[in-house]
N, C-alpha and C. Protein backbone atom coordinates (compact mmCIF):
# COMPACT_ATOMS: atom_id res chain seq x y z
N UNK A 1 -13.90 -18.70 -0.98
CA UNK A 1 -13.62 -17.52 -1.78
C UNK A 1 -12.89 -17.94 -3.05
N UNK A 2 -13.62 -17.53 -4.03
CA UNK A 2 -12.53 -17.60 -5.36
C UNK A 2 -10.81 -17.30 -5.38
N UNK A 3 -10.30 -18.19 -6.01
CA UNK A 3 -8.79 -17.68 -6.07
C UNK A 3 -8.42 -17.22 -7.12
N UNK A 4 -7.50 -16.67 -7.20
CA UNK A 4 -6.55 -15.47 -8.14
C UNK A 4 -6.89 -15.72 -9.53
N UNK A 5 -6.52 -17.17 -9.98
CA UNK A 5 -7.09 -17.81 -11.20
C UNK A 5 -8.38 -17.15 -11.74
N UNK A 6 -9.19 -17.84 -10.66
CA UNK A 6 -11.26 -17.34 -10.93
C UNK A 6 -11.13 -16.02 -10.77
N UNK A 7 -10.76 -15.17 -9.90
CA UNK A 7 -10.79 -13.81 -10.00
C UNK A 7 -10.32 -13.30 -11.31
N UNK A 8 -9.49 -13.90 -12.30
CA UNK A 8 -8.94 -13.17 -13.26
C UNK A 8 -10.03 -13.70 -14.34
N UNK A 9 -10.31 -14.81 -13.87
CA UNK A 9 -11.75 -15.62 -14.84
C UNK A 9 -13.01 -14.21 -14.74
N UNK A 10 -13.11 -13.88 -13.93
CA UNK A 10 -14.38 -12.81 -13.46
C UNK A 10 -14.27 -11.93 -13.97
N UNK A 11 -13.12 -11.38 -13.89
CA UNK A 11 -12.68 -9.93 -14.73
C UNK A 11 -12.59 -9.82 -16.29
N UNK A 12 -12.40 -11.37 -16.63
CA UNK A 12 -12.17 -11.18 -18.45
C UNK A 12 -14.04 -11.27 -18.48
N UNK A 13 -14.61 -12.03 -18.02
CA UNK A 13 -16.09 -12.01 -17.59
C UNK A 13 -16.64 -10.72 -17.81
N UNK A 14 -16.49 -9.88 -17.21
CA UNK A 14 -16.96 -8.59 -16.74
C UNK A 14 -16.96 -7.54 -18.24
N UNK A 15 -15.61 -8.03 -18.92
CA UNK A 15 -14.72 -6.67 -19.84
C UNK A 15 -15.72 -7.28 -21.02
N UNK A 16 -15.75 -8.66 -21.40
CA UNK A 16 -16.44 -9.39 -22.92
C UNK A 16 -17.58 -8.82 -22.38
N UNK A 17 -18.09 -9.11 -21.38
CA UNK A 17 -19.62 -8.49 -21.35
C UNK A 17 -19.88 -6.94 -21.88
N UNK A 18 -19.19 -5.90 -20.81
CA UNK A 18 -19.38 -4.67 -21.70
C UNK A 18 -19.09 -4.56 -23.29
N UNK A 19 -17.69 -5.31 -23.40
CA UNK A 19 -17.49 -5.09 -24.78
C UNK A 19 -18.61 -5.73 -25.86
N UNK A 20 -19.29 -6.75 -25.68
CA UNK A 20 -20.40 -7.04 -25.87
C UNK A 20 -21.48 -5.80 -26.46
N UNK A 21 -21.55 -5.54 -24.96
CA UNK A 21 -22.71 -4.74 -24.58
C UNK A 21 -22.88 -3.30 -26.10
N UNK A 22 -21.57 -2.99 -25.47
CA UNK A 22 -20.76 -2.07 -26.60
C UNK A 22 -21.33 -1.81 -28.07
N UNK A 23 -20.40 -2.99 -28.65
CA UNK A 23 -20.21 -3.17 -29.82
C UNK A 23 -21.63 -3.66 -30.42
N UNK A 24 -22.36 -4.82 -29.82
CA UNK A 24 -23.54 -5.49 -30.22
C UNK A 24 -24.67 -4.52 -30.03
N UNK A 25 -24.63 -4.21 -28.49
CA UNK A 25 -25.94 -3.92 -27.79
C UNK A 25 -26.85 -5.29 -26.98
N UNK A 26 -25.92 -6.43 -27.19
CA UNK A 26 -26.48 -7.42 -26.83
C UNK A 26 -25.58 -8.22 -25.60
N UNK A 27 -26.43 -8.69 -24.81
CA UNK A 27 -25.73 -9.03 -23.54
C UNK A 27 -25.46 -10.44 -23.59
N UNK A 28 -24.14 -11.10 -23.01
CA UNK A 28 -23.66 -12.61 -23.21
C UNK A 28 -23.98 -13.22 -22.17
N UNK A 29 -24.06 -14.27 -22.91
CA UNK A 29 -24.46 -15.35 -21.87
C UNK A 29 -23.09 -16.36 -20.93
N UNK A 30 -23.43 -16.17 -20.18
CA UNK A 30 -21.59 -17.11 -19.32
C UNK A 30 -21.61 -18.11 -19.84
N UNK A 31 -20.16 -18.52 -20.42
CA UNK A 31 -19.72 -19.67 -20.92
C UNK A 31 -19.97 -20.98 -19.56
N UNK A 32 -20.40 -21.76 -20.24
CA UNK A 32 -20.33 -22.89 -19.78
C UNK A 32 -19.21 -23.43 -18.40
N UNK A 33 -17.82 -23.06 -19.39
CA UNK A 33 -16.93 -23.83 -19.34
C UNK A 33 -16.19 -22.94 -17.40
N UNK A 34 -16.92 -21.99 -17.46
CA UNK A 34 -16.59 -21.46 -16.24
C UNK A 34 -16.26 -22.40 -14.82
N UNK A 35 -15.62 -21.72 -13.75
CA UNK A 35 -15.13 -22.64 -12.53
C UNK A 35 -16.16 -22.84 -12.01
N UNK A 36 -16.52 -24.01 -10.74
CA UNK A 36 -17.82 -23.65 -10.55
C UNK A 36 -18.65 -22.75 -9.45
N UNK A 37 -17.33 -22.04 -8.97
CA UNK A 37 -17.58 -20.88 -8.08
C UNK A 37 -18.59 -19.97 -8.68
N UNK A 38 -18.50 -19.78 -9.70
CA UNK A 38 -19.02 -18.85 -10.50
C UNK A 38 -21.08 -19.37 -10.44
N UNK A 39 -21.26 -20.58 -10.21
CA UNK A 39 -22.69 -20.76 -10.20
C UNK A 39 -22.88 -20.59 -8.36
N UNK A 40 -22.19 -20.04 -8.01
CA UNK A 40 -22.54 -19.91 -6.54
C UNK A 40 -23.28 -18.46 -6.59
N UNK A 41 -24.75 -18.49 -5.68
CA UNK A 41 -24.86 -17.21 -5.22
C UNK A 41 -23.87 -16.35 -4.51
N UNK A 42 -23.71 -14.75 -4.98
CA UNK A 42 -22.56 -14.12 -4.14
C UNK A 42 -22.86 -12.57 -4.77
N UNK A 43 -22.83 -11.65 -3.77
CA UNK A 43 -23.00 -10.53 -3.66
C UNK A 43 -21.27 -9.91 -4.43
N UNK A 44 -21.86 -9.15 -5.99
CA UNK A 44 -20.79 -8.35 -6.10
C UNK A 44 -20.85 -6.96 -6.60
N UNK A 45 -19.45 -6.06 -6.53
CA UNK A 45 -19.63 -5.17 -7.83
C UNK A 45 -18.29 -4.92 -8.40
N UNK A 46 -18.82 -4.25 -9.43
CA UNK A 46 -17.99 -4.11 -10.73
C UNK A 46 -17.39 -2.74 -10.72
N UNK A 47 -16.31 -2.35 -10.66
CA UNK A 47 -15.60 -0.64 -10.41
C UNK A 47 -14.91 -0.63 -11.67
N UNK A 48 -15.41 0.55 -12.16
CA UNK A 48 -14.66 0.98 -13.95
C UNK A 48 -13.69 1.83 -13.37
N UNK A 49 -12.17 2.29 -13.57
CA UNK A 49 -11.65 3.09 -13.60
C UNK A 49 -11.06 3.72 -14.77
N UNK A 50 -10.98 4.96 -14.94
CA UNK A 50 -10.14 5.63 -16.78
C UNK A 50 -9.28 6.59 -15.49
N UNK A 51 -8.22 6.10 -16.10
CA UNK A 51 -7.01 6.58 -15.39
C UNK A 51 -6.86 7.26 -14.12
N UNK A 52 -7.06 6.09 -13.37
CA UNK A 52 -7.46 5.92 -12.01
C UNK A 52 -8.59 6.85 -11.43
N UNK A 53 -9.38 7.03 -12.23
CA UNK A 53 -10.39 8.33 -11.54
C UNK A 53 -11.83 6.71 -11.93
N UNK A 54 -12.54 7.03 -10.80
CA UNK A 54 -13.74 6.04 -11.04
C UNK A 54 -14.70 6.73 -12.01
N UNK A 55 -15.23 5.94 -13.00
CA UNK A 55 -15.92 6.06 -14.21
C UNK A 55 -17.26 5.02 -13.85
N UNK A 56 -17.17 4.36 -12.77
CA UNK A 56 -18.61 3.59 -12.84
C UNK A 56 -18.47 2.58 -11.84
N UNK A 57 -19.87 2.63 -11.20
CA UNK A 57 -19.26 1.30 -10.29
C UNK A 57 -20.77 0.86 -9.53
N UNK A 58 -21.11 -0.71 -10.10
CA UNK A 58 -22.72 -0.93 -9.89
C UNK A 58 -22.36 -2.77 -8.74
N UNK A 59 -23.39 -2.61 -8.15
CA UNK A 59 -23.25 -4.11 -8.14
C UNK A 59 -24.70 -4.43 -7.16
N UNK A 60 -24.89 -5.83 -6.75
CA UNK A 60 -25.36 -6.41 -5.89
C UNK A 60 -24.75 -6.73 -4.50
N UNK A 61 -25.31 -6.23 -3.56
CA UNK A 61 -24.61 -6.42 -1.99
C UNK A 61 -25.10 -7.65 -1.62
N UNK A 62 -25.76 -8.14 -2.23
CA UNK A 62 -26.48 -9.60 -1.32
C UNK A 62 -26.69 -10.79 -2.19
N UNK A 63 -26.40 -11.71 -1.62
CA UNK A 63 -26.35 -12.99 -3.19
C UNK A 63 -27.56 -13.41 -3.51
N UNK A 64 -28.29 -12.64 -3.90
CA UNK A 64 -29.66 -13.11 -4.57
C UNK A 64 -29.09 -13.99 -5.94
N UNK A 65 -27.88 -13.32 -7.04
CA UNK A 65 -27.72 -14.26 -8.09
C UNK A 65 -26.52 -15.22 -8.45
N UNK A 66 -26.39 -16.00 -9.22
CA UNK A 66 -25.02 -16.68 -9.29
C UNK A 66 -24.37 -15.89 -10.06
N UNK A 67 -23.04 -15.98 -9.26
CA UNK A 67 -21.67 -15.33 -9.37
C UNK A 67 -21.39 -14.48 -11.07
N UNK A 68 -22.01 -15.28 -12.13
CA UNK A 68 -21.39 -15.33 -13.54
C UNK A 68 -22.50 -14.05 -13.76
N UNK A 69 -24.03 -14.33 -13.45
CA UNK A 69 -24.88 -13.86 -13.84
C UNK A 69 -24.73 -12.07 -13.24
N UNK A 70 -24.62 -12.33 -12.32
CA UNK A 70 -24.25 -10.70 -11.57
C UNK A 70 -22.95 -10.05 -11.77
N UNK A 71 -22.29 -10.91 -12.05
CA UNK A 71 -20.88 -10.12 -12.83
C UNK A 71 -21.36 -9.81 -13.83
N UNK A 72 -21.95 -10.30 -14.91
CA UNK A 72 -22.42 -9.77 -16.18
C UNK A 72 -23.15 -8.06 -16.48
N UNK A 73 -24.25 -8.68 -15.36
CA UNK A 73 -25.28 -7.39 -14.91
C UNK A 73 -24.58 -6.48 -14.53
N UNK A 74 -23.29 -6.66 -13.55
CA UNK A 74 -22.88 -5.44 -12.49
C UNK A 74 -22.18 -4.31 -13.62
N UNK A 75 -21.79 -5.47 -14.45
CA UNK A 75 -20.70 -5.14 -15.26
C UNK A 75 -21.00 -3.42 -16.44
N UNK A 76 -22.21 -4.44 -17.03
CA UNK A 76 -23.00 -3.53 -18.39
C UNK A 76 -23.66 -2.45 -17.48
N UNK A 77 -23.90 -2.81 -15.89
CA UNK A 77 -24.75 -1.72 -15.52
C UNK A 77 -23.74 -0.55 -14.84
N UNK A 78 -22.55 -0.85 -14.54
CA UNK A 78 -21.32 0.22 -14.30
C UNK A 78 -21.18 0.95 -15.21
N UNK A 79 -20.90 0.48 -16.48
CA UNK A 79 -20.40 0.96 -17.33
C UNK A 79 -21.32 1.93 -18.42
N UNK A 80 -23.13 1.52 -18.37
CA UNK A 80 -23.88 1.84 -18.98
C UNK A 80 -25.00 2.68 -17.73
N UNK A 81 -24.96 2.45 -17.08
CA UNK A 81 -26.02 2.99 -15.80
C UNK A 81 -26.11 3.28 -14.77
N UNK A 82 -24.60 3.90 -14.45
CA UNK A 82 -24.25 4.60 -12.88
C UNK A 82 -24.66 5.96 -13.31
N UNK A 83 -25.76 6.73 -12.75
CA UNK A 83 -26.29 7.74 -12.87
C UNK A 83 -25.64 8.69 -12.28
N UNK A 84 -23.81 8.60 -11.97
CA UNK A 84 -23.20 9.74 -11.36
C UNK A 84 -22.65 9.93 -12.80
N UNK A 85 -22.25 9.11 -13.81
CA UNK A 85 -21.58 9.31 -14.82
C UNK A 85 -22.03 9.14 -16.43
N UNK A 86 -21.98 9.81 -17.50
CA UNK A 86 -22.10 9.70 -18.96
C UNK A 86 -21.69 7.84 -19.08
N UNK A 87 -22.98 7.13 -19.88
CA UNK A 87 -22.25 5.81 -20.22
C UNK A 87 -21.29 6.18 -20.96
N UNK A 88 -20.41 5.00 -20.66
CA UNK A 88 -18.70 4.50 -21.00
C UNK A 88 -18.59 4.34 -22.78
N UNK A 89 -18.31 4.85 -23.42
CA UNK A 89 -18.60 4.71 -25.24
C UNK A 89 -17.14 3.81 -25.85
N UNK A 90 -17.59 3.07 -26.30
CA UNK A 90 -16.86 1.82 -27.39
C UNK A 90 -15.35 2.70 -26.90
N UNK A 91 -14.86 3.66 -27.75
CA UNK A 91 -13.62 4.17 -28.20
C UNK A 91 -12.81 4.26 -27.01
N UNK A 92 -13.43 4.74 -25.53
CA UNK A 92 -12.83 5.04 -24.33
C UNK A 92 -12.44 3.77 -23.63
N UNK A 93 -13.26 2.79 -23.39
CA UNK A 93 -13.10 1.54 -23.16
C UNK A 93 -12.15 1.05 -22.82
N UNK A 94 -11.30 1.61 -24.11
CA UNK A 94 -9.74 0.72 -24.24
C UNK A 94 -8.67 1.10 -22.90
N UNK A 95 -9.04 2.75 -22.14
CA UNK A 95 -8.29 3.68 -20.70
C UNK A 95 -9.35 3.02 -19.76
N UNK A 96 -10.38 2.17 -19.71
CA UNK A 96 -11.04 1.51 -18.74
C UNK A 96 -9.85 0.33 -18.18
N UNK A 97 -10.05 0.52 -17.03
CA UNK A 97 -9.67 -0.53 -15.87
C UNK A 97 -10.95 -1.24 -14.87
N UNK A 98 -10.86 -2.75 -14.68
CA UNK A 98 -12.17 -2.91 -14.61
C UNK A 98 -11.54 -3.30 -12.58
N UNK A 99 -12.05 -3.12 -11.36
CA UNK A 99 -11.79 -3.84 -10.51
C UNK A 99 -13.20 -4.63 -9.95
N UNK A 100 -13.11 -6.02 -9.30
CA UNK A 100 -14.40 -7.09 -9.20
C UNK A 100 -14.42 -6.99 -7.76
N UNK A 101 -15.25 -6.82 -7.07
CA UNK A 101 -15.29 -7.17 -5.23
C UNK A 101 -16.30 -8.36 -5.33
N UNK A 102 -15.47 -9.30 -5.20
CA UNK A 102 -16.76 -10.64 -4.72
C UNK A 102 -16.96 -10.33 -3.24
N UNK A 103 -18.45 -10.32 -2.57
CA UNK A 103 -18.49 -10.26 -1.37
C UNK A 103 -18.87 -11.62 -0.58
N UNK A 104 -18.79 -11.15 0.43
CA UNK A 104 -19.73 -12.08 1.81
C UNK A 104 -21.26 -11.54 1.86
N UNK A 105 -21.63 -12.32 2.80
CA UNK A 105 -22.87 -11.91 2.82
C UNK A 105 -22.74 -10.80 3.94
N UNK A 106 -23.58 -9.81 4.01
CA UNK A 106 -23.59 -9.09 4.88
C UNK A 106 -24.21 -9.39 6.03
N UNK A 107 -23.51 -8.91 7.33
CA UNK A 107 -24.11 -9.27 8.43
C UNK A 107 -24.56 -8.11 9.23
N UNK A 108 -26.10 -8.02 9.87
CA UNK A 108 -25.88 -6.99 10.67
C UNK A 108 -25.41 -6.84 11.96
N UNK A 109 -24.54 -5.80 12.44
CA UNK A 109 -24.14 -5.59 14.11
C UNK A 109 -25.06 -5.21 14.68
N UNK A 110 -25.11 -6.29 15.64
CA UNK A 110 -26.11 -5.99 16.84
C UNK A 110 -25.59 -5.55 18.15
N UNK A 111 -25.44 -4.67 18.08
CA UNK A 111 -24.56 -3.43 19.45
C UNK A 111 -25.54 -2.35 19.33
N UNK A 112 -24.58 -1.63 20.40
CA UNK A 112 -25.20 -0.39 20.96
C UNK A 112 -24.91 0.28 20.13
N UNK A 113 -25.14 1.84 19.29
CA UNK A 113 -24.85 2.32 18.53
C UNK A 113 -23.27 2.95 18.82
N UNK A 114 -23.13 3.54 19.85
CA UNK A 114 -21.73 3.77 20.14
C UNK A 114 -20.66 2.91 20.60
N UNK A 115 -21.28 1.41 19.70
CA UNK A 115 -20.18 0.45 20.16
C UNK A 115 -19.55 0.09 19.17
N UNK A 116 -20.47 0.76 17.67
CA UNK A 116 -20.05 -0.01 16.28
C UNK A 116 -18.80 0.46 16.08
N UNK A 117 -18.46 1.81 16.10
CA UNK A 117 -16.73 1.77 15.71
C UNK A 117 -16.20 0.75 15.92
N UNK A 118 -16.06 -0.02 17.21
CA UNK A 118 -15.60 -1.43 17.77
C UNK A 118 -15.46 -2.45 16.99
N UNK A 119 -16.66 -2.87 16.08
CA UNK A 119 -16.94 -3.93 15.22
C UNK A 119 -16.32 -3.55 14.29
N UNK A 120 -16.01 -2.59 13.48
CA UNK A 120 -15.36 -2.41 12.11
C UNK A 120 -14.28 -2.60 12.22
N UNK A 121 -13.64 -3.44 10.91
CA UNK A 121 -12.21 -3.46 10.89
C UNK A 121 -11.82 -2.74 9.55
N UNK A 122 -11.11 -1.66 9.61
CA UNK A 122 -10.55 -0.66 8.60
C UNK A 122 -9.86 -1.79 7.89
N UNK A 123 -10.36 -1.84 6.30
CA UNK A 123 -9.17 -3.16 5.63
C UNK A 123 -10.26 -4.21 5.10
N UNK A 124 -11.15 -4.45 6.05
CA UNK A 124 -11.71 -5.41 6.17
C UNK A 124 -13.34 -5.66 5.49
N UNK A 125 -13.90 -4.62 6.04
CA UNK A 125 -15.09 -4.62 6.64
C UNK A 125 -15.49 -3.42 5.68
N UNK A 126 -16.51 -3.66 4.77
CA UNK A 126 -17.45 -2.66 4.23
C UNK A 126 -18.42 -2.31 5.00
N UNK A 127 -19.27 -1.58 4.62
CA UNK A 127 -20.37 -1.23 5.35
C UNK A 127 -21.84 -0.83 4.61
N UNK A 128 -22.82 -1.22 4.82
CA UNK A 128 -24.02 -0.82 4.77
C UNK A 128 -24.87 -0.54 5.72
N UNK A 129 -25.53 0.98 5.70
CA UNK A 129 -26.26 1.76 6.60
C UNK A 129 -27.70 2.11 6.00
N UNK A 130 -28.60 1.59 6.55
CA UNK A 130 -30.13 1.63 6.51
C UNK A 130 -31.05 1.95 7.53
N UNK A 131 -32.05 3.16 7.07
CA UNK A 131 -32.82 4.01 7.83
C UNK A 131 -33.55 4.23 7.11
N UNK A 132 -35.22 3.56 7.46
CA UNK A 132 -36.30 3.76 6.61
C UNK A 132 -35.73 3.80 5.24
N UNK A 133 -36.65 4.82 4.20
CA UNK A 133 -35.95 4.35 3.43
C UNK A 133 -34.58 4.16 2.71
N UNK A 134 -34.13 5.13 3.03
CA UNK A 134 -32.60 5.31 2.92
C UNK A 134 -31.42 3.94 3.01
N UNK A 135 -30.59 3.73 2.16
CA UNK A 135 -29.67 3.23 2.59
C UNK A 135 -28.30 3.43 1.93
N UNK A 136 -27.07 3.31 2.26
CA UNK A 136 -26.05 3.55 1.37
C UNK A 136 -24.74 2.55 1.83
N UNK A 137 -23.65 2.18 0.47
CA UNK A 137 -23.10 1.28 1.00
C UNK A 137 -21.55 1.68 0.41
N UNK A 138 -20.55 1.60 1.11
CA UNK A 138 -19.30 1.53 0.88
C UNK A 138 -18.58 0.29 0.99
N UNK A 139 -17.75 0.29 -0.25
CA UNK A 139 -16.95 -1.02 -0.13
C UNK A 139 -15.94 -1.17 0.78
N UNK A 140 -15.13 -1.91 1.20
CA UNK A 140 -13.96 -2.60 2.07
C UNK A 140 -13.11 -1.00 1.64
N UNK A 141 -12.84 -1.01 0.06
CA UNK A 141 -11.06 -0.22 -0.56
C UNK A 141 -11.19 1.30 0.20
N UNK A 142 -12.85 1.31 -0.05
CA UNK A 142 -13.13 2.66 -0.14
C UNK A 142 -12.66 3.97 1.20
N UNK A 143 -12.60 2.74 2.71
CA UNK A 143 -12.30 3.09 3.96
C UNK A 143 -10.49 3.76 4.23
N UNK A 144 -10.40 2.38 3.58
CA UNK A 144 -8.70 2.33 3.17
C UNK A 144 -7.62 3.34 2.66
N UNK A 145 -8.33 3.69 1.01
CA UNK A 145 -7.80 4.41 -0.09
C UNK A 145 -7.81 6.01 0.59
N UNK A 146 -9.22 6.07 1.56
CA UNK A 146 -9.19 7.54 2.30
C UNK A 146 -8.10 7.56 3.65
N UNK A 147 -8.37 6.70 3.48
CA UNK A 147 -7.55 6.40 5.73
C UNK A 147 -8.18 6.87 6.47
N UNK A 148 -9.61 6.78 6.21
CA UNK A 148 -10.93 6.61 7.34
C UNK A 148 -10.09 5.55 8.46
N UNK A 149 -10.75 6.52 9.53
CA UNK A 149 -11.14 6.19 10.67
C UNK A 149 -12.26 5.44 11.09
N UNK A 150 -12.93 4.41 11.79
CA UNK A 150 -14.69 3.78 11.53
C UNK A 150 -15.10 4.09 11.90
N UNK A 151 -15.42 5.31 12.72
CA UNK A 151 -16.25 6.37 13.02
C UNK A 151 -16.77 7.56 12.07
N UNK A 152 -15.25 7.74 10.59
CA UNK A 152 -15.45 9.03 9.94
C UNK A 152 -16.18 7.58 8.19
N UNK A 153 -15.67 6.26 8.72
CA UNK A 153 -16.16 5.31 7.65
C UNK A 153 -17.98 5.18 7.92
N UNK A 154 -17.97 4.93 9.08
CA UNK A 154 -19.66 5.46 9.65
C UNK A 154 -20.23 6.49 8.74
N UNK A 155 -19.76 7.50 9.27
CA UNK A 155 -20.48 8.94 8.50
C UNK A 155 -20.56 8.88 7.36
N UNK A 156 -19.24 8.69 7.19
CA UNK A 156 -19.59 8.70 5.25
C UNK A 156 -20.27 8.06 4.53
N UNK A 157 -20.64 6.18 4.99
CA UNK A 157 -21.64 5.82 4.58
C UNK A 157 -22.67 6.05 4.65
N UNK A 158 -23.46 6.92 5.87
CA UNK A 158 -24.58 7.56 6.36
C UNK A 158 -24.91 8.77 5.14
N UNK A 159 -23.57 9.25 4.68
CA UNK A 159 -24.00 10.24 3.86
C UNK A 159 -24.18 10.40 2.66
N UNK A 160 -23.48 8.87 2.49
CA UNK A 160 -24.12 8.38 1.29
C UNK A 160 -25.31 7.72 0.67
N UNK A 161 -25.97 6.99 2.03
CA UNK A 161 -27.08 6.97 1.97
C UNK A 161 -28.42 8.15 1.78
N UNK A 162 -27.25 9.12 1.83
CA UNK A 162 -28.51 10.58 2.10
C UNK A 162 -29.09 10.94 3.01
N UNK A 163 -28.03 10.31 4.20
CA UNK A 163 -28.45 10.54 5.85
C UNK A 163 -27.81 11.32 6.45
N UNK A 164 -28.28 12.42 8.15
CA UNK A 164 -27.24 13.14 8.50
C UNK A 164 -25.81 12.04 8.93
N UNK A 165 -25.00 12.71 8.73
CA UNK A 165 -23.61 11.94 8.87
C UNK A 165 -23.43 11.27 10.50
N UNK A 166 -23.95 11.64 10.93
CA UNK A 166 -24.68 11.02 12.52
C UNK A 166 -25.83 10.22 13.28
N UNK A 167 -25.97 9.59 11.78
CA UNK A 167 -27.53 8.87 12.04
C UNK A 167 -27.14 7.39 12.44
N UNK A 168 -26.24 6.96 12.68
CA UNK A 168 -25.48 5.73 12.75
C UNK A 168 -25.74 5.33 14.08
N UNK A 169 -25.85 6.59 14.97
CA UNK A 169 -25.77 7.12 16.32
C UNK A 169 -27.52 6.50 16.85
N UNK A 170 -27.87 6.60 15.59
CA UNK A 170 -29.76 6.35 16.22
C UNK A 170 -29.61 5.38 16.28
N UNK A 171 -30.96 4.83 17.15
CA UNK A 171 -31.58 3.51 17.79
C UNK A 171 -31.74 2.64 16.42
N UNK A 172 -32.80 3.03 15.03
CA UNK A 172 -33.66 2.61 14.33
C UNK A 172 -32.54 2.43 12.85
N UNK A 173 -31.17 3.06 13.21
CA UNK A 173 -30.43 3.14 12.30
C UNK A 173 -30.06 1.33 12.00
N UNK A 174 -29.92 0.96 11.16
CA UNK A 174 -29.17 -0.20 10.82
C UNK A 174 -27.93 -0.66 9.80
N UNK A 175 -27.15 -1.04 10.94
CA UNK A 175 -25.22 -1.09 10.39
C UNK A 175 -25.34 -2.93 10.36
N UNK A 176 -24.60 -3.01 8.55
CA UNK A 176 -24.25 -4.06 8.64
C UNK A 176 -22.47 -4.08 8.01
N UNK A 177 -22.18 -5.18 8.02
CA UNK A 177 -20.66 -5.15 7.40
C UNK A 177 -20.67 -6.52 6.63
N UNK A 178 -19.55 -6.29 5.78
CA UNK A 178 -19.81 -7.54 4.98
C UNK A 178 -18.36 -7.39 4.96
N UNK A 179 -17.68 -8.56 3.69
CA UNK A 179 -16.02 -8.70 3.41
C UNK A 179 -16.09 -8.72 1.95
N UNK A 180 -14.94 -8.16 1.31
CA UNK A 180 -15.11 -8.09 0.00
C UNK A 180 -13.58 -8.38 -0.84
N UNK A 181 -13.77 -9.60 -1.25
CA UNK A 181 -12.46 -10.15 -2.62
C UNK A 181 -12.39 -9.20 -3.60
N UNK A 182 -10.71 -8.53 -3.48
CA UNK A 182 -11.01 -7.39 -4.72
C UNK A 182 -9.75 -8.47 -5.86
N UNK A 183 -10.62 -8.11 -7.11
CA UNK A 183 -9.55 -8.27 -8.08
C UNK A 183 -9.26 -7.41 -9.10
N UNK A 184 -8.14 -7.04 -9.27
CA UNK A 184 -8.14 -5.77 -10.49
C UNK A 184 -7.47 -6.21 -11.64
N UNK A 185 -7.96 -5.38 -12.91
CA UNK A 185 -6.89 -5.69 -13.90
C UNK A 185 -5.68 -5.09 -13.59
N UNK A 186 -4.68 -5.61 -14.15
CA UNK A 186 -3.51 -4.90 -14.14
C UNK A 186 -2.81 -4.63 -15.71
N UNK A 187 -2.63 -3.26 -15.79
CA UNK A 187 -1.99 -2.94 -16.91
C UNK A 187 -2.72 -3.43 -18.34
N UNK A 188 -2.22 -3.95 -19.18
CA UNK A 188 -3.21 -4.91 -20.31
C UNK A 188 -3.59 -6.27 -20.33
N UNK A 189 -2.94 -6.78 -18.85
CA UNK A 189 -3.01 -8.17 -18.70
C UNK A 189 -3.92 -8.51 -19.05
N UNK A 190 -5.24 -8.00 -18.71
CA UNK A 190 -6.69 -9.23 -18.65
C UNK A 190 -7.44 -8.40 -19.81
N UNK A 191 -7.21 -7.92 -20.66
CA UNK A 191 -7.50 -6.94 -21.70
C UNK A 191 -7.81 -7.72 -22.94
């Protein structure tokens, strides 16, 4: 797992890219000079906050790309292409807070369906829930920040997938969990 250092490397990563994105319209290419964690495949995403209310939040759950390249993407696509929210405009930018989840790979639980509460660890453990086509995924914070229970962390990912909040419960349903490195800016530090 990246340490504190590279995590703060990821996040100035993330901010030049939008600001990039922004100002140019043109997307950067990762410096060279990066750690070399950063050329590792690794599942992430990118969470915009404007004064603590979420403003955007995109990523990759599975390490199809290296680390630099999908921070880039997750980044411009939070901020420019989360279809819950108006893209993020140059001037506002500046009340953006950016937070990074490097993940694990996700694994699926292979239990009985009323055994998965068992497997989740509140803190720990994100979740992704897939049913035909449907799927939906919550991060590690997201269980936490509510004080879900992993039974009411179940549902809610189910219902975010656009499933009944009890589909977790089916045979054909599929629960995986993954782990997720959060790093946030703080204040103007990484600004």
């Amino acid at each position: 797992m990246p340490t504190e250092e590279e995590g703060e490397v990821g996040l100035k990563l993330a901010r030049a890219a939008i600001v990039e994105q922004l100002r140019e319209n043109s997307k950067i290419q990762a410096p060279d000079s990066l750690p070399i964690c950063f050329e590792e495949k690794r599942g992430v995403f990118v969470t915009l906050n404007k004064y603590d209310n979420l403003r955007g939040c995109i990523g990759y759950p599975y390490p199809i790309f290296k680390l630099k390249d999908a921070i880039i993407d997750a980044a411009i696509s939070a901020a420019l292409n989360d279809p819950r929210f108006p893209p993020v405009a140059l001037d506002e930018f500046k009340d953006v807070t950016i937070e990074l989840t490097i993940l694990t790979t996700p694994q699926v639980l292979k239990v009985e369906p009323e055994k998965l509460p068992e497997q989740i660890e509140i803190g720990r453990h994100g979740l992704i829930v897939k049913r035909g086509i449907y799927q939906g995924l919550l991060l590690p914070q997201v269980a936490t920040e509510n004080k879900w229970s992993a039974e009411e962390f179940l549902c809610q990912t189910c219902w975010k997938a656009g499933l009944p909040q009890d589909a977790w419960l089916l045979k054909d349903t599929e629960v995986s969990t993954f782990e997720g490195q959060i790093f946030k800016e703080k204040n103007d530090k990484n600004r």
